[in-house]
Protein backbone atom coordinates (compact mmCIF):
# COMPACT_ATOMS: atom_id res chain seq x y z
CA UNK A 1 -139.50 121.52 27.02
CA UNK A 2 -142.52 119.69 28.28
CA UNK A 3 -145.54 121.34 29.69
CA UNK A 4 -149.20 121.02 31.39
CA UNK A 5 -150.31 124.55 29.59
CA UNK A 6 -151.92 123.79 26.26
CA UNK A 7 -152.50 127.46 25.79
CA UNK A 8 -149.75 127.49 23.22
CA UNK A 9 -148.70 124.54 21.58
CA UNK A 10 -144.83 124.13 20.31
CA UNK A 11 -144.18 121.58 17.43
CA UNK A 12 -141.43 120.81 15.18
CA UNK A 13 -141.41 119.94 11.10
CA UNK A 14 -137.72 119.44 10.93
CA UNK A 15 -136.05 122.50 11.58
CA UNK A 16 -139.48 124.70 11.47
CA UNK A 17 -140.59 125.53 14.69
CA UNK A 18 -144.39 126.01 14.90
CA UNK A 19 -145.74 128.10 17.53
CA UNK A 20 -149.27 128.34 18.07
CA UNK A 21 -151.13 130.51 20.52
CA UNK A 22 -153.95 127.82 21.97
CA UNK A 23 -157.17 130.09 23.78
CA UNK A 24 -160.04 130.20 21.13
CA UNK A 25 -162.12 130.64 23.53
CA UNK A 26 -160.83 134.03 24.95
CA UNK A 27 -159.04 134.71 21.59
CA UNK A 28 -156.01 133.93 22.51
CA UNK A 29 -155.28 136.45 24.96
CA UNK A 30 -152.25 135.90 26.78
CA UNK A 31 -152.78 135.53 30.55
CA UNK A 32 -149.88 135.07 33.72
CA UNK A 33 -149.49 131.39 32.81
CA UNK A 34 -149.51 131.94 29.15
CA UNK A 35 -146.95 134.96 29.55
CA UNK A 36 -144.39 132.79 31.38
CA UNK A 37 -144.75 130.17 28.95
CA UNK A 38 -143.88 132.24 25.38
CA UNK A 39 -141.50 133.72 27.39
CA UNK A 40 -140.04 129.86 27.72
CA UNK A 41 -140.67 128.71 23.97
CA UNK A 42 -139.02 131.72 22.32
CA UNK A 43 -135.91 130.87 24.76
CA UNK A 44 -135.93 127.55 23.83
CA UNK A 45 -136.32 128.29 20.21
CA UNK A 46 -134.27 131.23 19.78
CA UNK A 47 -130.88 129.24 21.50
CA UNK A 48 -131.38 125.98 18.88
CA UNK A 49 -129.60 125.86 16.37
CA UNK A 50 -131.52 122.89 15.06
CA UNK A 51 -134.28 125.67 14.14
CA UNK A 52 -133.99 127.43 11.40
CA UNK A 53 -137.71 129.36 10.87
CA UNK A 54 -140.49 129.88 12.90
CA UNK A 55 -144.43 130.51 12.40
CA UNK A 56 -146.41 131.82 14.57
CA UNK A 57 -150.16 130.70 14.49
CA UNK A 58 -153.08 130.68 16.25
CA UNK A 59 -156.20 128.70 17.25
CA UNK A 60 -159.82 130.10 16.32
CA UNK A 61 -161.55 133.14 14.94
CA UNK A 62 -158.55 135.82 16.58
CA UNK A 63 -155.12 135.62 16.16
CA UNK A 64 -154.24 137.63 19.46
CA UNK A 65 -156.71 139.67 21.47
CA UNK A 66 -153.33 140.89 23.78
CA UNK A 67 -153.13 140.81 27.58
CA UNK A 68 -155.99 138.92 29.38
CA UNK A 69 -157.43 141.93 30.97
CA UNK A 70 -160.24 139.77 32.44
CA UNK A 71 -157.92 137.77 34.12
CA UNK A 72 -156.06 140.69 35.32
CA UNK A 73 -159.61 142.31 36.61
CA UNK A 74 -160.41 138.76 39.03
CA UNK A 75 -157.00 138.03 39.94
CA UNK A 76 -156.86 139.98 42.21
CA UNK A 77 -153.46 141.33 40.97
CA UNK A 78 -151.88 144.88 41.25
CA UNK A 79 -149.79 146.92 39.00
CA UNK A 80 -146.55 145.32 39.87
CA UNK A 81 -147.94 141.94 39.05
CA UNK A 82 -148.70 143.48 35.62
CA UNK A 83 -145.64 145.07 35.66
CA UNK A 84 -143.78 141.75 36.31
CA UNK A 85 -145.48 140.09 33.85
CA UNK A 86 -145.28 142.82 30.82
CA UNK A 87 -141.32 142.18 31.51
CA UNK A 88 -141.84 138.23 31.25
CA UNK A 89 -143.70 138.30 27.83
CA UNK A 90 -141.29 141.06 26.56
CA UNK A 91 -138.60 138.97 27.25
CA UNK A 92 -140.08 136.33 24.86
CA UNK A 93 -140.43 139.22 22.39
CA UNK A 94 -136.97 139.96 22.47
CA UNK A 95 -136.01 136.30 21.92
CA UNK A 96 -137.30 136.41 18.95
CA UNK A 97 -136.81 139.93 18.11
CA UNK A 98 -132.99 139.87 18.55
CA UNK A 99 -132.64 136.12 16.88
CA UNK A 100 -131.12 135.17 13.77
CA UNK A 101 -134.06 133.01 13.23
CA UNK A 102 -136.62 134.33 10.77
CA UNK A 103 -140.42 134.32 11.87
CA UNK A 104 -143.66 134.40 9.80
CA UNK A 105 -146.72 134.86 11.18
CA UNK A 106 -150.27 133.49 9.83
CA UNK A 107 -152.88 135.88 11.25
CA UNK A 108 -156.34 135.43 10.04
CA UNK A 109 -158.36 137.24 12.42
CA UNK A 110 -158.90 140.03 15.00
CA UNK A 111 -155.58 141.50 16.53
CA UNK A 112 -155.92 144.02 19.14
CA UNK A 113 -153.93 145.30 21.91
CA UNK A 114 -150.48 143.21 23.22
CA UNK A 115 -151.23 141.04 20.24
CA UNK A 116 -150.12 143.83 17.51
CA UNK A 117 -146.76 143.58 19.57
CA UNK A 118 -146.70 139.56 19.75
CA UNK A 119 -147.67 139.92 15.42
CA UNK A 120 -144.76 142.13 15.03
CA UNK A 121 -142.12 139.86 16.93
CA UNK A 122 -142.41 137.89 13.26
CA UNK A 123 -140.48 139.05 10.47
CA UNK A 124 -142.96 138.30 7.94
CA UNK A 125 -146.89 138.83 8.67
CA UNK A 126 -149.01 136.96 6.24
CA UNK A 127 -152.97 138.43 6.67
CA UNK A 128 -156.17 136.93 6.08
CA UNK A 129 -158.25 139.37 3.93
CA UNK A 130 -160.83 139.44 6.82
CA UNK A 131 -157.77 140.18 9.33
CA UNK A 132 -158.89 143.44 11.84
CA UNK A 133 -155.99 145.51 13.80
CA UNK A 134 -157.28 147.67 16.42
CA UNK A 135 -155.14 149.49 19.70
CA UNK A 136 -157.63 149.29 22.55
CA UNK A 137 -155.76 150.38 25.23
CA UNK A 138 -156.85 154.10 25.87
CA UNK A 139 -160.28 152.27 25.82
CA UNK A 140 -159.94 150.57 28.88
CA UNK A 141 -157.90 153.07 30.48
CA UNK A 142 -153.85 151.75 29.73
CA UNK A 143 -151.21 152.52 27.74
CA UNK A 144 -148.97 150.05 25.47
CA UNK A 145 -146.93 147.36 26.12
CA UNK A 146 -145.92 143.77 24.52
CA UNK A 147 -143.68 146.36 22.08
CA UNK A 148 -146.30 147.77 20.31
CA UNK A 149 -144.60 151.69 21.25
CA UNK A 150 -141.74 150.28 19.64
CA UNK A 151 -142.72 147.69 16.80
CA UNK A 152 -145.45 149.57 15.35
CA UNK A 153 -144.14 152.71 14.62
CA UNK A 154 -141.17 151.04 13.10
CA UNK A 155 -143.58 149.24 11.21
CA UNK A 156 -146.14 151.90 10.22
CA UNK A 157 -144.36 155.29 11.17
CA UNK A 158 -144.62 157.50 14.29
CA UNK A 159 -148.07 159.70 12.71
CA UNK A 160 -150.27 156.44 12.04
CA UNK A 161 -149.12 154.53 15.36
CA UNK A 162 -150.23 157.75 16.94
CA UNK A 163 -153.43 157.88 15.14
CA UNK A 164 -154.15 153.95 16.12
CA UNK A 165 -153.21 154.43 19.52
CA UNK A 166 -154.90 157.92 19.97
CA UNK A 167 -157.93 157.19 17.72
CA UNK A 168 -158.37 152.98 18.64
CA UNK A 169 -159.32 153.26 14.80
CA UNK A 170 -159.55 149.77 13.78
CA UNK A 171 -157.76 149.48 10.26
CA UNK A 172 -158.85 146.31 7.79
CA UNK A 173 -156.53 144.15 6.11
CA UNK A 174 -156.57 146.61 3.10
CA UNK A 175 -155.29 149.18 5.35
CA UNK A 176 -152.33 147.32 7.29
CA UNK A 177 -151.21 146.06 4.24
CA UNK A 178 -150.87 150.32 2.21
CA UNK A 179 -149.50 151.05 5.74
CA UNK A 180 -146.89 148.19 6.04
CA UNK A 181 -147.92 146.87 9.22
CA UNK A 182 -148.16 143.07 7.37
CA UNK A 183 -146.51 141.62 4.27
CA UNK A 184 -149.08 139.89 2.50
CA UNK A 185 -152.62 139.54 2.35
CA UNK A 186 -154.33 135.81 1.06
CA UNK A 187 -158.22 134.91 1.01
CA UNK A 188 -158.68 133.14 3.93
CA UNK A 189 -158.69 130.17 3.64
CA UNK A 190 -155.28 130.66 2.15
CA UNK A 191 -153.19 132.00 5.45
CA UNK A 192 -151.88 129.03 6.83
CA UNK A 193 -150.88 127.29 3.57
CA UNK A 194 -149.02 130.51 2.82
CA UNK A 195 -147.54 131.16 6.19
CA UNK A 196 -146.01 127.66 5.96
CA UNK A 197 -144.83 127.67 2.41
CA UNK A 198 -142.97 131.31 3.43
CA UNK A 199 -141.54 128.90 6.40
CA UNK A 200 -140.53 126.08 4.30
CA UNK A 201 -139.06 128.60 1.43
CA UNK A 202 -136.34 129.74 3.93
CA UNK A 203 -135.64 126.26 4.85
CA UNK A 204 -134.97 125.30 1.29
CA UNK A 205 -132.87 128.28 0.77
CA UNK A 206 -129.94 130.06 2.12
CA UNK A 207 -131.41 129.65 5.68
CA UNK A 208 -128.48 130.82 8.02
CA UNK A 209 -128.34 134.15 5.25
CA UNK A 210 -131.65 134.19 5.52
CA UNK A 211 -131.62 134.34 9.36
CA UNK A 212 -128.71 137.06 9.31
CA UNK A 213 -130.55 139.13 7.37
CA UNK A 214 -133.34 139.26 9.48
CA UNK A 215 -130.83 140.50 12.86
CA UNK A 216 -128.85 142.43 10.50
CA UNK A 217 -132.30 144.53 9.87
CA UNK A 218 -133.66 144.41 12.87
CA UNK A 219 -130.59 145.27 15.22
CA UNK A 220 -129.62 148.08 12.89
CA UNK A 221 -133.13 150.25 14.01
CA UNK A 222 -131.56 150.33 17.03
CA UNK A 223 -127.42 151.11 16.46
CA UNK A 224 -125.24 153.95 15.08
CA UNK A 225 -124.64 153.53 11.18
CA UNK A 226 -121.55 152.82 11.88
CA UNK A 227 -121.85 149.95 13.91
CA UNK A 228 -124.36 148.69 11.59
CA UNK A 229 -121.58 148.78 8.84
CA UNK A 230 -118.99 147.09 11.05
CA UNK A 231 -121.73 144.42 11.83
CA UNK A 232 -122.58 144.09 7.81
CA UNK A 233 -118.61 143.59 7.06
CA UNK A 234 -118.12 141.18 9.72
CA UNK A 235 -121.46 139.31 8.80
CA UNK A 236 -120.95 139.29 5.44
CA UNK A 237 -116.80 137.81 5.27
CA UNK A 238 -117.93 135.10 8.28
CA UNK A 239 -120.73 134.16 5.57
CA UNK A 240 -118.68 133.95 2.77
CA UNK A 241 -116.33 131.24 4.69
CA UNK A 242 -119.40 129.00 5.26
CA UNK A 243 -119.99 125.76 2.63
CA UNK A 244 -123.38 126.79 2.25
CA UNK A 245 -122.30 129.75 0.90
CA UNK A 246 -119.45 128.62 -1.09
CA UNK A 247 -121.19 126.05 -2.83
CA UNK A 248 -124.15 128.74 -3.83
CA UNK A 249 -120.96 131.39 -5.21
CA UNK A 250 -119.60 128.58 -7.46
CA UNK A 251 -122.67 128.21 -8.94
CA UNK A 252 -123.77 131.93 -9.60
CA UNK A 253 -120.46 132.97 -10.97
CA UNK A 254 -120.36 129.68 -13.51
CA UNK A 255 -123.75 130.63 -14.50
CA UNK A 256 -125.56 127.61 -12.55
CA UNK A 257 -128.17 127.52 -10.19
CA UNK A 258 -127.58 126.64 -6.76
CA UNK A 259 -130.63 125.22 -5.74
């Protein structure tokens, strides 16, 4: 996919995708044009099969400052144009969301907002110490989209989603990390070497088990236990069949490693 709109940038290191949200200068909030285009990338990612991790990035002090509510304030646009465009970035969410493609995240600054929804379409959320999480949306009068009533509590449980969507308490790295809303937390300077090793690790690895693992987890929040055991059984057996497997078996049960 080729594009005019630098306001994310899409690269490729073999079969790592690198996504990287491109607006320092308004913190990488995501805007109309910068809606429709995740919405495009995570399509485009999600359906090749020449990808096999993702990380998402960002550009400047902020990792995601959510919607572009300045934008929507001059644009003269109403609520269905908000509307329409909540539906266009949550379709990018989904993308990802539903994949079998694992995503890290390197987030080294503020997120507020959308952005805590666009953070949790990754799998894996690796913080900068000086990282900030904040709601904002009672502050200016709206109520959550991008995921975030979804993703957040699943992350962090119904009582402290509540309390950072009732309270806008901002919560430090410290915080997210006791709560579970991220995975790791590095020194600064340290994010986006660690985001990108956690990237390359699944390359190196088992990376279609890897990526099964990830849907497996994430579509079971959603489905009957049942189902999810059906889905397990069937996942599992089709696995088994593959080379990549087979090769990794032969070594554990002769006592070798496969790597």
């Amino acid at each position: 996919m080729h594009s005019d709109d630098s306001s994310i940038l899409l690269t490729r290191e073999g079969a790592l995708a690198r996504v990287r949200f491109n607006r320092p200068a308004s913190l990488n909030a995501m805007g109309f044009a910068m809606g429709r285009l995740w919405r495009d990338i995570a399509r485009e990612i999600t359906s090749d099969d020449t990808v096999g991790a993702v990380l998402i990035e960002a550009s400047g002090p902020a990792f995601c400052a959510g919607g572009d509510v300045r934008e929507m304030a001059t644009s003269g646009a109403d609520g269905g144009a908000v509307t329409e465009t909540a539906h266009v970035i949550h379709d990018g969410i989904r993308a990802f969301v539903e994949s079998s493609t694992p995503v890290v995240a390197a987030v080294q600054g503020a997120v507020a907002g959308g952005g805590l929804g666009l953070m949790l379409a990754a799998d894996y959320i690796v913080a900068s110490e000086s990282a900030r999480f904040v709601s904002k949306y009672a502050e200016i009068g709206l109520t959550p989209d991008l995921g975030v009533s979804t993703l957040l509590p699943a992350a962090i449980g119904q009582r402290r989603a509540l309390r950072m969507l009732l309270q806008d308490v901002t919560i430090d790295a410290a915080t997210a990390l006791d709560w579970g809303l991220v995975t790791e937390v590095v020194p600064a300077a340290e994010v986006a070497e660690r985001a990108l090793a956690i990237g390359r690790s699944w390359l190196t690895g088992a990376t279609g088990a890897y990526g099964q693992a990830k849907r497996l987890i994430r579509a079971g929040a959603e489905r009957d236990f049942a189902a999810n055991l059906a889905d397990e059984a069937a996942t599992i057996g089709a696995r088994f069949d593959t080379p990549e497997a087979a090769a990794r078996i032969r070594a554990f049960a002769s006592g070798k490693d496969a790597r």
